[in-house]
Structures are given as C-alpha cells and as structure tokens.
N, C-alpha and C. Protein backbone atom coordinates (compact mmCIF):
# COMPACT_ATOMS: atom_id res chain seq x y z
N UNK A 1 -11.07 -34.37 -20.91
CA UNK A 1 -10.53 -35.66 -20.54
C UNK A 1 -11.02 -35.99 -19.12
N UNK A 2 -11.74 -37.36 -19.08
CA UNK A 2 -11.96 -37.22 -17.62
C UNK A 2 -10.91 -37.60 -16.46
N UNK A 3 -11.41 -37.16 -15.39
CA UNK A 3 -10.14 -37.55 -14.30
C UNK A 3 -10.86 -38.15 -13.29
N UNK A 4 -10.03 -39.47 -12.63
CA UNK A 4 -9.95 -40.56 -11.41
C UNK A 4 -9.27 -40.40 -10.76
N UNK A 5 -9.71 -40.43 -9.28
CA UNK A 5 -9.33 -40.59 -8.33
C UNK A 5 -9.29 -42.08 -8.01
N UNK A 6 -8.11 -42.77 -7.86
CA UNK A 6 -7.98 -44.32 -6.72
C UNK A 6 -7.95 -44.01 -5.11
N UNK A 7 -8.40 -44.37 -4.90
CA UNK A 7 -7.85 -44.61 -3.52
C UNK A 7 -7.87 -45.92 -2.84
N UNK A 8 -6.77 -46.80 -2.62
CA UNK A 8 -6.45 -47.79 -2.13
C UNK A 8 -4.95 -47.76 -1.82
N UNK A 9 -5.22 -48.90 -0.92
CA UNK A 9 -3.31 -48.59 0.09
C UNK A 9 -2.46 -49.59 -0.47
N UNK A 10 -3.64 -50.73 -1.81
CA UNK A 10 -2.47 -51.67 -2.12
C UNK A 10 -1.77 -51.07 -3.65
N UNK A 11 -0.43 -50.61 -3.55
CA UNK A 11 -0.08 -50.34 -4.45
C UNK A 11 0.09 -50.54 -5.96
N UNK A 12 -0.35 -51.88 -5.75
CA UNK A 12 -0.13 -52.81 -7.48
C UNK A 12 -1.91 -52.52 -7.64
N UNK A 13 -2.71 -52.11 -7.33
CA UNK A 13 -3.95 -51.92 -7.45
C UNK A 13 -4.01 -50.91 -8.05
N UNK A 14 -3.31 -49.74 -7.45
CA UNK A 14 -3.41 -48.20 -7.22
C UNK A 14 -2.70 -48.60 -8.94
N UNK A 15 -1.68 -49.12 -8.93
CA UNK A 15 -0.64 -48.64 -10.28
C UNK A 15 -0.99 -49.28 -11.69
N UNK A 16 -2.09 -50.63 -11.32
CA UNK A 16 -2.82 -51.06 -12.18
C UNK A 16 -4.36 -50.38 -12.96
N UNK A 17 -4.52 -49.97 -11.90
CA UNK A 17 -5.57 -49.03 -12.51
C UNK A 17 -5.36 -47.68 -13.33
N UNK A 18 -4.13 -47.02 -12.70
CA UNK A 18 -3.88 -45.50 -13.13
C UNK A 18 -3.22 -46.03 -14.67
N UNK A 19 -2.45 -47.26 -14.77
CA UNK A 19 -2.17 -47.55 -16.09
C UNK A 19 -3.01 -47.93 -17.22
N UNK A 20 -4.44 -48.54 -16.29
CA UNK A 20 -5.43 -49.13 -17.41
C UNK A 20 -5.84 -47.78 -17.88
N UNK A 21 -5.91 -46.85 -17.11
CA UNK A 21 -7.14 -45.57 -17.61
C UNK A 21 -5.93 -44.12 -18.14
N UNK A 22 -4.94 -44.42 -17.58
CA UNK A 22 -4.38 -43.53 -17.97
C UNK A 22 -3.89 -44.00 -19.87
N UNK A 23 -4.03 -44.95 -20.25
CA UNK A 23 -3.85 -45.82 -21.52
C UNK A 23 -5.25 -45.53 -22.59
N UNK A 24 -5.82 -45.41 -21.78
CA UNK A 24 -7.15 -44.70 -22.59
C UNK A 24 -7.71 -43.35 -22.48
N UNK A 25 -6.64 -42.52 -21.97
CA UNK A 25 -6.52 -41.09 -22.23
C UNK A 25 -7.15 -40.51 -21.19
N UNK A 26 -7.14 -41.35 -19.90
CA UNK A 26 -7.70 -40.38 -18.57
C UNK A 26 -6.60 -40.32 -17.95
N UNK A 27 -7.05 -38.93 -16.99
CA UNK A 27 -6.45 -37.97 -16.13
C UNK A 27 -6.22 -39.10 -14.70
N UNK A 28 -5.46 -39.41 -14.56
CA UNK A 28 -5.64 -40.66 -12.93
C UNK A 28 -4.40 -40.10 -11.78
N UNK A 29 -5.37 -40.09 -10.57
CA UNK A 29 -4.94 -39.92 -9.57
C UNK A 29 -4.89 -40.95 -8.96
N UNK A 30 -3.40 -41.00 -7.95
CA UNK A 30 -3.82 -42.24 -6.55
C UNK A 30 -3.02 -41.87 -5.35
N UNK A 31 -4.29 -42.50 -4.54
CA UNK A 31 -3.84 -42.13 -2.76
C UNK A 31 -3.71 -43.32 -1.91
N UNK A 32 -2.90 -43.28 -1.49
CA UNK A 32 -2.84 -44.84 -0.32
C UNK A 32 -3.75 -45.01 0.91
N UNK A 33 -4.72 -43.55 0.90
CA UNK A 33 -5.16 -43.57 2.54
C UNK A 33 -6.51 -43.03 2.05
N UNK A 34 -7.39 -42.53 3.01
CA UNK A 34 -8.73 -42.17 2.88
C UNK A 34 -8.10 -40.31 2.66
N UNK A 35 -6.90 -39.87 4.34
CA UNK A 35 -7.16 -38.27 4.21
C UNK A 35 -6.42 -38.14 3.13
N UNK A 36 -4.96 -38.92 2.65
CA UNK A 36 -4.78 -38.61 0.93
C UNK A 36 -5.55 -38.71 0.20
N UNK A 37 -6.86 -38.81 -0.15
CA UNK A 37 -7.49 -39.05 -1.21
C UNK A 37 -8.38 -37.84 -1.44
N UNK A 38 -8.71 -37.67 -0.05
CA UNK A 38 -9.60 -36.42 0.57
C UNK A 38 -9.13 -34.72 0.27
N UNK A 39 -7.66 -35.02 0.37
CA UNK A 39 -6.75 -34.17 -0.01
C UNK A 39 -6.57 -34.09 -1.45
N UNK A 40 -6.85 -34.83 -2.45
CA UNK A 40 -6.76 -34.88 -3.32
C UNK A 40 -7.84 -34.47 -3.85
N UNK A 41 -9.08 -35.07 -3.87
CA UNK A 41 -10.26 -34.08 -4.46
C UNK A 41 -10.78 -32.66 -4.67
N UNK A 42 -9.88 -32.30 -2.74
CA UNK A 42 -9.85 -30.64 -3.06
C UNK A 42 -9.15 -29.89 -3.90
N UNK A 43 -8.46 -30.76 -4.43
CA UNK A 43 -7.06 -30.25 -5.34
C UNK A 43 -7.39 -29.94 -7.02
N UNK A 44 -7.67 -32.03 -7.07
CA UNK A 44 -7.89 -32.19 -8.62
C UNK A 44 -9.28 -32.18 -8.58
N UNK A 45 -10.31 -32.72 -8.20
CA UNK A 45 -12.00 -32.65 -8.67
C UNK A 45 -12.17 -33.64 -9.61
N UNK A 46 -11.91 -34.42 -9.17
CA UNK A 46 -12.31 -35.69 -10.09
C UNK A 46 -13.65 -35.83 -10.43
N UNK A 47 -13.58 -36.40 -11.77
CA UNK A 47 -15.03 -37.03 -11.82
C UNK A 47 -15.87 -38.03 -11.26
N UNK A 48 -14.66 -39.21 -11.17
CA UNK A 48 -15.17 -40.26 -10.41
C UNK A 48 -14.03 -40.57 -9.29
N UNK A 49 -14.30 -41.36 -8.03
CA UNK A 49 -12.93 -42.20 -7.01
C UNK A 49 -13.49 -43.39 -7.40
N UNK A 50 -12.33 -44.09 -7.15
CA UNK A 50 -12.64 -45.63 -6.92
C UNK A 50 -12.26 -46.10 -5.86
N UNK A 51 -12.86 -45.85 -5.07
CA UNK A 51 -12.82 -46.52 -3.39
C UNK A 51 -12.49 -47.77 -2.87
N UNK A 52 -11.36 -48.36 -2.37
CA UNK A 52 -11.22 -49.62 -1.48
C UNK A 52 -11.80 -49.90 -0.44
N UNK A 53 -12.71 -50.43 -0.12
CA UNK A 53 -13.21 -50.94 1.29
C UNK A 53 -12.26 -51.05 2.43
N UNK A 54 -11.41 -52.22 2.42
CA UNK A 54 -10.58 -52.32 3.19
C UNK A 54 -9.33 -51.57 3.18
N UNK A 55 -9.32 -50.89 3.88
CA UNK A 55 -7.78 -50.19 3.57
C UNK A 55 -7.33 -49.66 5.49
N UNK A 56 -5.86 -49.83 5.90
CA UNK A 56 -5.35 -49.48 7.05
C UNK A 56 -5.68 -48.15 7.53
N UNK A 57 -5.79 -47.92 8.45
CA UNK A 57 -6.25 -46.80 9.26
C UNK A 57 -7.85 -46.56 8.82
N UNK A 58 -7.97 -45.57 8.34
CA UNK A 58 -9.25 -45.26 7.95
C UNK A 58 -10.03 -45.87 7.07
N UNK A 59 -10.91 -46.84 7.03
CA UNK A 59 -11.23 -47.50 6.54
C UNK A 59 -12.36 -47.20 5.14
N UNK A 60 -12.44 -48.05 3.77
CA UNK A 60 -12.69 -47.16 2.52
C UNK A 60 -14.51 -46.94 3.33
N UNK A 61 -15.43 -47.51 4.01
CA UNK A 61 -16.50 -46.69 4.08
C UNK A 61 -16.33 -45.75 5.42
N UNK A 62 -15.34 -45.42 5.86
CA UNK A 62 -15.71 -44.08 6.41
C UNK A 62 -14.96 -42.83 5.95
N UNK A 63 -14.46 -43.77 4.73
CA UNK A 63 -13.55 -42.26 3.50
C UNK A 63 -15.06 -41.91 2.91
N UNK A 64 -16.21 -42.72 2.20
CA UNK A 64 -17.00 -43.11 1.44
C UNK A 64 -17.66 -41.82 2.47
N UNK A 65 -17.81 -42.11 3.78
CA UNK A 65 -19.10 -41.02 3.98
C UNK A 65 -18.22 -39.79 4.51
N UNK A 66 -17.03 -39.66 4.72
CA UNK A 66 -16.18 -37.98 4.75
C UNK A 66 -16.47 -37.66 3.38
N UNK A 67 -16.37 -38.32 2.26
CA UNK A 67 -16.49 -37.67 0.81
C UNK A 67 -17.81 -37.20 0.51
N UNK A 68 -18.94 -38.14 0.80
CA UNK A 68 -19.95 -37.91 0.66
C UNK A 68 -20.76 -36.49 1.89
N UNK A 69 -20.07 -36.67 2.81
CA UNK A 69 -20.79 -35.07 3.68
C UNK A 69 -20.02 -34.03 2.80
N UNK A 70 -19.11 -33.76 2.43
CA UNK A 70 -17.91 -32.93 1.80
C UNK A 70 -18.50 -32.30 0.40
N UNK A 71 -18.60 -33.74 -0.36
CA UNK A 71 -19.07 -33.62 -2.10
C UNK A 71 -20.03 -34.64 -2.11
N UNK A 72 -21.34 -34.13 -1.77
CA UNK A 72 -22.61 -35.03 -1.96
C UNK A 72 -22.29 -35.77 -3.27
N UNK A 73 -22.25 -34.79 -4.20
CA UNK A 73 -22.51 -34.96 -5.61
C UNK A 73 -21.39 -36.02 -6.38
N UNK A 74 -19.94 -36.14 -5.31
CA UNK A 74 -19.48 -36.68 -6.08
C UNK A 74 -19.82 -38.23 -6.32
N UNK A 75 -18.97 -38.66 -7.26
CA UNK A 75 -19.67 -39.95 -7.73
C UNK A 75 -18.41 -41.37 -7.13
N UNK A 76 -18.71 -41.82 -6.57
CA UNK A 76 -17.78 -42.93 -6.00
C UNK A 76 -17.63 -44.16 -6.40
N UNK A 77 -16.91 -45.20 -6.93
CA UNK A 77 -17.32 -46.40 -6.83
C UNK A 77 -16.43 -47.48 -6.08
N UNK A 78 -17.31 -48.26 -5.17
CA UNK A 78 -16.48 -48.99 -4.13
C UNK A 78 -15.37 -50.14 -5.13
N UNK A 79 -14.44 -50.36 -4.61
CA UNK A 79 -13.62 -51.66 -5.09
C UNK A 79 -13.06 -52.16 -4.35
N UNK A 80 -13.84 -53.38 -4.11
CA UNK A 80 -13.62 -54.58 -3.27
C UNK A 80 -13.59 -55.89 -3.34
N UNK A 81 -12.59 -56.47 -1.84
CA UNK A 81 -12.59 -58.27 -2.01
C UNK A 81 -14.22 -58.42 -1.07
N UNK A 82 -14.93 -57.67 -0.63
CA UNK A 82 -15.82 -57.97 0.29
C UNK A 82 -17.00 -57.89 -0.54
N UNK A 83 -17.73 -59.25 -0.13
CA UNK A 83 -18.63 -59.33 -0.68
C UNK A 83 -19.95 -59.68 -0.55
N UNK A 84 -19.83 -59.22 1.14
CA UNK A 84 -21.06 -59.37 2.09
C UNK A 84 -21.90 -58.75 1.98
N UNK A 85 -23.12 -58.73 2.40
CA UNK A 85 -24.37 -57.44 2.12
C UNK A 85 -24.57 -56.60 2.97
N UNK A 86 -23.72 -56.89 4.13
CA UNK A 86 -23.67 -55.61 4.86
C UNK A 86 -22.75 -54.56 4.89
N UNK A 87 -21.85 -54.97 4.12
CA UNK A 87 -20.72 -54.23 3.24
C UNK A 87 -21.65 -52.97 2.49
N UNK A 88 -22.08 -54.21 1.45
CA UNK A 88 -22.45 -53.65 0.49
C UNK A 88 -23.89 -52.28 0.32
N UNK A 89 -24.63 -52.88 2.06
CA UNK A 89 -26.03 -52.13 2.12
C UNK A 89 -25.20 -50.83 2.56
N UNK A 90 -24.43 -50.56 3.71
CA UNK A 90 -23.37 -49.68 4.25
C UNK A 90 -22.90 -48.95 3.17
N UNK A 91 -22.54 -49.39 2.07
CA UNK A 91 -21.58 -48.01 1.69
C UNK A 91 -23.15 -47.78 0.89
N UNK A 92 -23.86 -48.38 0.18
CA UNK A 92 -24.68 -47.94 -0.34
C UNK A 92 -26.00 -46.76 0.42
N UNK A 93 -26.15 -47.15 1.11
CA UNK A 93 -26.41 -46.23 2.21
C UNK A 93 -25.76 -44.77 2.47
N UNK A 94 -24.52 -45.18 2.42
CA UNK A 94 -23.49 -44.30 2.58
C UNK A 94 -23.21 -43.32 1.05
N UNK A 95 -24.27 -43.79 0.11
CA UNK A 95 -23.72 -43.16 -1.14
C UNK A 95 -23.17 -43.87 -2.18
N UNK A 96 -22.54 -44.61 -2.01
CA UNK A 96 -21.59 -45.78 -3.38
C UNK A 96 -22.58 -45.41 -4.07
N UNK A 97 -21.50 -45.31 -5.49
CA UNK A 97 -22.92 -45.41 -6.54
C UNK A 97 -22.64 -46.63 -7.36
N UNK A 98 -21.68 -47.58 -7.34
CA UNK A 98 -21.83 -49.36 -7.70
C UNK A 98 -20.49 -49.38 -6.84
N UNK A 99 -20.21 -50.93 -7.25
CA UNK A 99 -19.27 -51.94 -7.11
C UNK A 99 -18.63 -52.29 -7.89
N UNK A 100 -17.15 -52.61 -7.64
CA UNK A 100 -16.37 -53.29 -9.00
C UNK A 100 -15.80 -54.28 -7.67
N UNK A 101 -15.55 -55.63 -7.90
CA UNK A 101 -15.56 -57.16 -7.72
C UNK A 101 -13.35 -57.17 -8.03
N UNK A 102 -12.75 -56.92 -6.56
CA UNK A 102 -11.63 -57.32 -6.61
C UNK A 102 -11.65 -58.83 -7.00
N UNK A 103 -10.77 -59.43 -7.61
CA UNK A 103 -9.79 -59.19 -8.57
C UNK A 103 -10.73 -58.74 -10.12
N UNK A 104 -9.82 -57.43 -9.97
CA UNK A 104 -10.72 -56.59 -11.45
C UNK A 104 -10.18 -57.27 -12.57
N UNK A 105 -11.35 -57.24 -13.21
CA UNK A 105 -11.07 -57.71 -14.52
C UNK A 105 -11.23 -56.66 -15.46
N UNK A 106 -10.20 -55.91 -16.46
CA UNK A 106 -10.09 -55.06 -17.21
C UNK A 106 -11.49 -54.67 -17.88
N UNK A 107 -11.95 -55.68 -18.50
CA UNK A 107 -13.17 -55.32 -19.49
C UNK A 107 -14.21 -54.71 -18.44
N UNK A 108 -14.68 -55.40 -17.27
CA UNK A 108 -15.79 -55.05 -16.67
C UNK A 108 -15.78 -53.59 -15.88
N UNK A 109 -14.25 -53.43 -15.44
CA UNK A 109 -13.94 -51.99 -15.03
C UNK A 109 -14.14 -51.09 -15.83
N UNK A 110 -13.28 -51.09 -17.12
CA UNK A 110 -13.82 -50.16 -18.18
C UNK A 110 -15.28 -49.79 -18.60
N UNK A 111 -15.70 -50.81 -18.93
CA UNK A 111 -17.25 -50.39 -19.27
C UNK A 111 -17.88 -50.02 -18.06
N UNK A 112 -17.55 -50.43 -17.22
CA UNK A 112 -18.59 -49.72 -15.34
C UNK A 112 -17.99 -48.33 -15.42
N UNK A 113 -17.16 -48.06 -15.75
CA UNK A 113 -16.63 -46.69 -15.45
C UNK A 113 -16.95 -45.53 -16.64
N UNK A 114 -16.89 -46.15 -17.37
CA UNK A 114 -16.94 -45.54 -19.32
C UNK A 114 -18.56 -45.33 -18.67
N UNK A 115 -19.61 -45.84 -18.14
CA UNK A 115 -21.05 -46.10 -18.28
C UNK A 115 -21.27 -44.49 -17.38
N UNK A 116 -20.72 -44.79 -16.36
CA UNK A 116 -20.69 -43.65 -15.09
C UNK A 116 -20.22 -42.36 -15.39
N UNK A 117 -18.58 -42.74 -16.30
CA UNK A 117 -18.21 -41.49 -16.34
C UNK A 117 -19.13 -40.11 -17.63
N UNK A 118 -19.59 -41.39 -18.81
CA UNK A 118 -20.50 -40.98 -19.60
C UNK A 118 -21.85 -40.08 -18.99
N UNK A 119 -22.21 -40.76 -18.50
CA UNK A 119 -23.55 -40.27 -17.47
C UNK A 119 -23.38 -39.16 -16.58
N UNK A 120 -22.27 -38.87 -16.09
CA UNK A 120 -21.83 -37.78 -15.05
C UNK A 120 -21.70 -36.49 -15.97
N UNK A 121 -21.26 -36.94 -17.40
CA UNK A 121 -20.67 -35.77 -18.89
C UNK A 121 -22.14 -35.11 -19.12
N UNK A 122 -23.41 -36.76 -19.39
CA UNK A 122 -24.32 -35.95 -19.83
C UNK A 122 -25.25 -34.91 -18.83
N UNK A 123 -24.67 -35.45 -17.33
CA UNK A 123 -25.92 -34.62 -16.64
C UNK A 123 -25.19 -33.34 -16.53
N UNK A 124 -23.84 -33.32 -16.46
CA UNK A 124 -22.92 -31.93 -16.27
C UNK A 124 -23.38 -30.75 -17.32
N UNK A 125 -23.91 -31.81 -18.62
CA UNK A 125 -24.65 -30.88 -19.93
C UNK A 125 -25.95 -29.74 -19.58
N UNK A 126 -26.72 -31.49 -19.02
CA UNK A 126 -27.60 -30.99 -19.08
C UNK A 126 -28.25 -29.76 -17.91
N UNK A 127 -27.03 -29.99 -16.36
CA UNK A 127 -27.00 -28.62 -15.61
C UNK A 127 -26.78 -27.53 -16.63
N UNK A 128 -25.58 -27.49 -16.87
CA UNK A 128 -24.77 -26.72 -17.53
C UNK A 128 -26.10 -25.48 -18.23
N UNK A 129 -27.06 -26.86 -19.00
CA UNK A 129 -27.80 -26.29 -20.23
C UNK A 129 -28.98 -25.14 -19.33
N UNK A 130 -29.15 -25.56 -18.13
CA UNK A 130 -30.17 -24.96 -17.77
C UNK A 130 -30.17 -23.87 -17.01
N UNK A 131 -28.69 -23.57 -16.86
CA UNK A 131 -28.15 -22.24 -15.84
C UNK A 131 -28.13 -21.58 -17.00
C-alpha cells in the first residue's frame, strides 16, 4: 500500500487530502510544519510528500531542500497557490519532481500522484531486480 506524506500548515488541506487518498487505500501522513514533516519521514518513509510552498516558519522550499540533502531519492511534489517561475525554477532546482495547482482538483491530484507513485513501484522493481 503506498504511503504520503502532506505537509502543509493549512489544516482543511492537510485533512482533505489524507481523506482523498486514504479512500483509495493509501497509507497518509500529515504535518503542519517543514521539522514535523522531516520528523516524519524518518519514522514512516513515505513514498511520496506533498509539499506546500507557503507555509509559517519554515518555508515549503527550504523543507524541499532539508528533504532533498537528507533523502536525495525521495520523491516530492510541490502544492501550491504560487504560480510564479521563480517559485517554480527554485524548488525545481531544488528537486520538486512536479506541481499540483492549489485549489486541487480531485481528478488531477489523483492521476499526478497514481502516475508518480506507479513509477517510484516500477523503479523500486527494477533496483530491487538487479541487487
């Protein structure tokens, strides 16, 4: 079953998402802050986070590059109202591996994530196959 990490500080976000995915039989985590979230990966090992840009105190791209020095490998995806390109060159830079477009719309989250989390299953195989 795969497992998500949220991390965002707005709560109806955090509780909307863990309900969409937890409804289709994933494992969902959520953190209000960047070091809760951080704290959380060492814990559970998610497959994927879904990262907020904007969020109080620590802001989602300098959670984006603590995760990324930490767990190169892991797989992130930003979720945001920002929709500037220097946003967007920044976390990408920083690692993001896409974008999901606050206010989410159910269908497009699912399939961005179903696409990623699929892809993360087959390369885990295909390590797997070669050790």
């Amino acid at each position: 079953m795969p497992k998500l990490l949220v991390i965002d500080d707005d709560k109806e976000t955090c509780e909307y998402i863990k309900e969409f995915f937890e409804h289709r039989k994933y494992t969902v985590f959520a953190a209000d802050s960047g070091p809760k979230g951080l704290a959380l990966i060492k814990q559970q090992e998610p497959d994927l986070v879904l990262l907020d840009v904007n969020m109080e105190g620590i802001n989602g791209l300098e959670t984006l590059k603590q995760i990324k020095d930490k767990y190169p490998e892991m797989a992130v995806m930003m979720v945001t109202v920002a929709s500037d390109d220097d946003t967007r060159k920044t976390a990408q830079t920083l690692g993001a591996d896409d974008f999901i477009r606050k206010p989410i719309h159910g269908d497009y989250l699912e399939g961005t994530v179903l696409l990623k989390v699929a892809a993360l299953i087959r390369e885990r195989k295909r390590k797997n196959a070669h050790t």
